[in-house]
Protein backbone atom coordinates (compact mmCIF):
# COMPACT_ATOMS: atom_id res chain seq x y z
CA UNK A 1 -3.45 19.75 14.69
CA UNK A 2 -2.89 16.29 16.24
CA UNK A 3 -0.34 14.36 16.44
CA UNK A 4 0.21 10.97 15.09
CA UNK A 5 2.54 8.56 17.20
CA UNK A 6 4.27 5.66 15.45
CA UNK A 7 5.05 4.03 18.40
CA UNK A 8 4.48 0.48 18.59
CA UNK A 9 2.92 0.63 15.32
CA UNK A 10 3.61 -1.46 11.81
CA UNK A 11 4.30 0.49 9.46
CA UNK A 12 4.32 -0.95 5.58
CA UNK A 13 6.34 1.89 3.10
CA UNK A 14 6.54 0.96 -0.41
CA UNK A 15 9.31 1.83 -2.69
CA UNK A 16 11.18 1.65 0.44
CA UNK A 17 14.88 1.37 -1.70
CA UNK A 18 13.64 4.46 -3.14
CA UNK A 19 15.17 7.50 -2.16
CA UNK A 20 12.05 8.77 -0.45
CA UNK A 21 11.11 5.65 0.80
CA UNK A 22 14.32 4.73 2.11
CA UNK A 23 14.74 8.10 4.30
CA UNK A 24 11.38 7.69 5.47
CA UNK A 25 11.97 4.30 6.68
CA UNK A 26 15.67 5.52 8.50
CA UNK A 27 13.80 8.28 10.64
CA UNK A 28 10.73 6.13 11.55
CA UNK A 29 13.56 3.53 12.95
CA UNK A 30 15.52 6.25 14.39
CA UNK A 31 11.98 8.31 15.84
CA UNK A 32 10.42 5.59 16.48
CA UNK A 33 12.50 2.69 17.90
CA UNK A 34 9.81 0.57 18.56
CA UNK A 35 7.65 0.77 14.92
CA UNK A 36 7.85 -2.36 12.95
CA UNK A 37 9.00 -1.14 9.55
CA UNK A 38 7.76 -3.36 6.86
CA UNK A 39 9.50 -2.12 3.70
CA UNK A 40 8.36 -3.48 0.18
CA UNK A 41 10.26 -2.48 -3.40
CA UNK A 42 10.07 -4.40 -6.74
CA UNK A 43 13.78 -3.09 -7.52
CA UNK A 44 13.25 -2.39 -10.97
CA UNK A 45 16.11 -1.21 -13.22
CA UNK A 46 14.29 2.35 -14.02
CA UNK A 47 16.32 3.55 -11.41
CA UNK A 48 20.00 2.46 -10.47
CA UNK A 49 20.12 -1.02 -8.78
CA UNK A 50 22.92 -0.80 -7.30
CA UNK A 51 21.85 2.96 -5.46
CA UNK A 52 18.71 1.17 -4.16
CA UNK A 53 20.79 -2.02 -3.23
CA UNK A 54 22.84 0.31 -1.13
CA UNK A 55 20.15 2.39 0.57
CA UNK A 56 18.93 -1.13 1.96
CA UNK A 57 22.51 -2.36 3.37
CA UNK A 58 22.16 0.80 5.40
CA UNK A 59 18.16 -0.18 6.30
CA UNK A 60 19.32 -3.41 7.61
CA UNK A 61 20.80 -2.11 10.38
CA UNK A 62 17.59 -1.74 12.19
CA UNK A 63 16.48 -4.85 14.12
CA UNK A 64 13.31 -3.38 13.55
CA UNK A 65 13.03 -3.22 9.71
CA UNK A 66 12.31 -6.09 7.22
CA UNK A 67 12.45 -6.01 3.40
CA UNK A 68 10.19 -7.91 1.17
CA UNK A 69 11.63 -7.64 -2.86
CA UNK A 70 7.87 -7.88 -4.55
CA UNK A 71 4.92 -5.80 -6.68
CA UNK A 72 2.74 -3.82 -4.66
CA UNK A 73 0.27 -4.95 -7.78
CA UNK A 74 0.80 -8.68 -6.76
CA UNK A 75 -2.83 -8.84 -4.66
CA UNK A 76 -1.79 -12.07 -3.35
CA UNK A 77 1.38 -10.75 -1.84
CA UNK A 78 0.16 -7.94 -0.44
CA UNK A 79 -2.98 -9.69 1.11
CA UNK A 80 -0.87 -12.31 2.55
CA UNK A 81 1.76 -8.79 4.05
CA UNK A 82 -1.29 -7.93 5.67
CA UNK A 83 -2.29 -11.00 7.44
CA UNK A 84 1.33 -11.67 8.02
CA UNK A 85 2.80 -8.12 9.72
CA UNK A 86 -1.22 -6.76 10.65
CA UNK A 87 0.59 -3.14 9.57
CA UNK A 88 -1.73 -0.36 10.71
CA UNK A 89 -0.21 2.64 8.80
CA UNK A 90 0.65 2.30 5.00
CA UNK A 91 3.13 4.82 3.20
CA UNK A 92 2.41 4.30 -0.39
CA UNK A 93 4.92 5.84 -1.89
CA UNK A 94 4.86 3.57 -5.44
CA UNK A 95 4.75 4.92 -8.84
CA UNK A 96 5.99 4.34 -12.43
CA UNK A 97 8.64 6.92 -13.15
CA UNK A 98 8.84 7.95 -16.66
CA UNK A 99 5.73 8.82 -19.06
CA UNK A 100 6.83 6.38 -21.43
CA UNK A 101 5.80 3.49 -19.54
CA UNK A 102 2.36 4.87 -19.12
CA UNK A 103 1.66 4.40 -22.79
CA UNK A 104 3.00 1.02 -22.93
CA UNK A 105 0.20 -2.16 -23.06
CA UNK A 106 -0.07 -3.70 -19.99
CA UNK A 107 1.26 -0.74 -17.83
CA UNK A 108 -0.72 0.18 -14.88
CA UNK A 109 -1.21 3.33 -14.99
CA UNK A 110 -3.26 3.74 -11.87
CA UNK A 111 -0.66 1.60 -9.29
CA UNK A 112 -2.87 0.77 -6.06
CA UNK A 113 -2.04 -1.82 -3.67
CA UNK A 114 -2.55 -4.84 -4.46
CA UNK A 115 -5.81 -3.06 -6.63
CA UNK A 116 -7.30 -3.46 -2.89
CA UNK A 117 -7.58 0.48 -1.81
């Protein structure tokens, strides 16, 4: 099996206050000094605020990481992240936790990037 190097690489992780997202995002900056880490999170309340508001004081110690607040369903947004950062690797991470919200009108239910992939 190959290898895949992120080295001097953009790298866009979503739900990146998450607690997935934000570990990823801590050892790409610590394996891979010189990846641009673009992290993107709506911060919903679903999950504690103030936990995911924490994870990212500790993100923001790398020079090399930048946090957008935003919807990964926001196609304008996302388009202009792409022209913006040019990030060649994507970690989508996103989903809706909780069934409930599945069956709610207007939930997306299938959450794709900007509803571009």
């Amino acid at each position: 099996m190959s290898t895949v190097t992120l080295e001097n690489k953009t790298i866009l992780v979503t739900t990146a206050a998450g607690f997935i997202g934000s570990n990823l995002v801590k050892r790409i900056c610590q394996e891979a000094p010189s990846a641009t880490v673009i992290g993107i999170d709506n911060m919903n309340a679903y999950y504690d605020v103030a936990l995911k508001e924490f994870r990212l004081k500790e993100l923001v110690q790398y020079p090399t990481f930048t946090f957008i607040k935003g919807n990964i369903a926001d196609k304008e947004l996302i388009t202009e992240l792409f022209e913006k950062y040019k990030s060649s690797v994507v970690v989508n991470l996103a989903a809706q936790a909780g069934v409930q919200f599945h069956h709610q009108p207007g939930c997306l239910c299938g959450i794709k990037l900007g509803r571009l992939l």
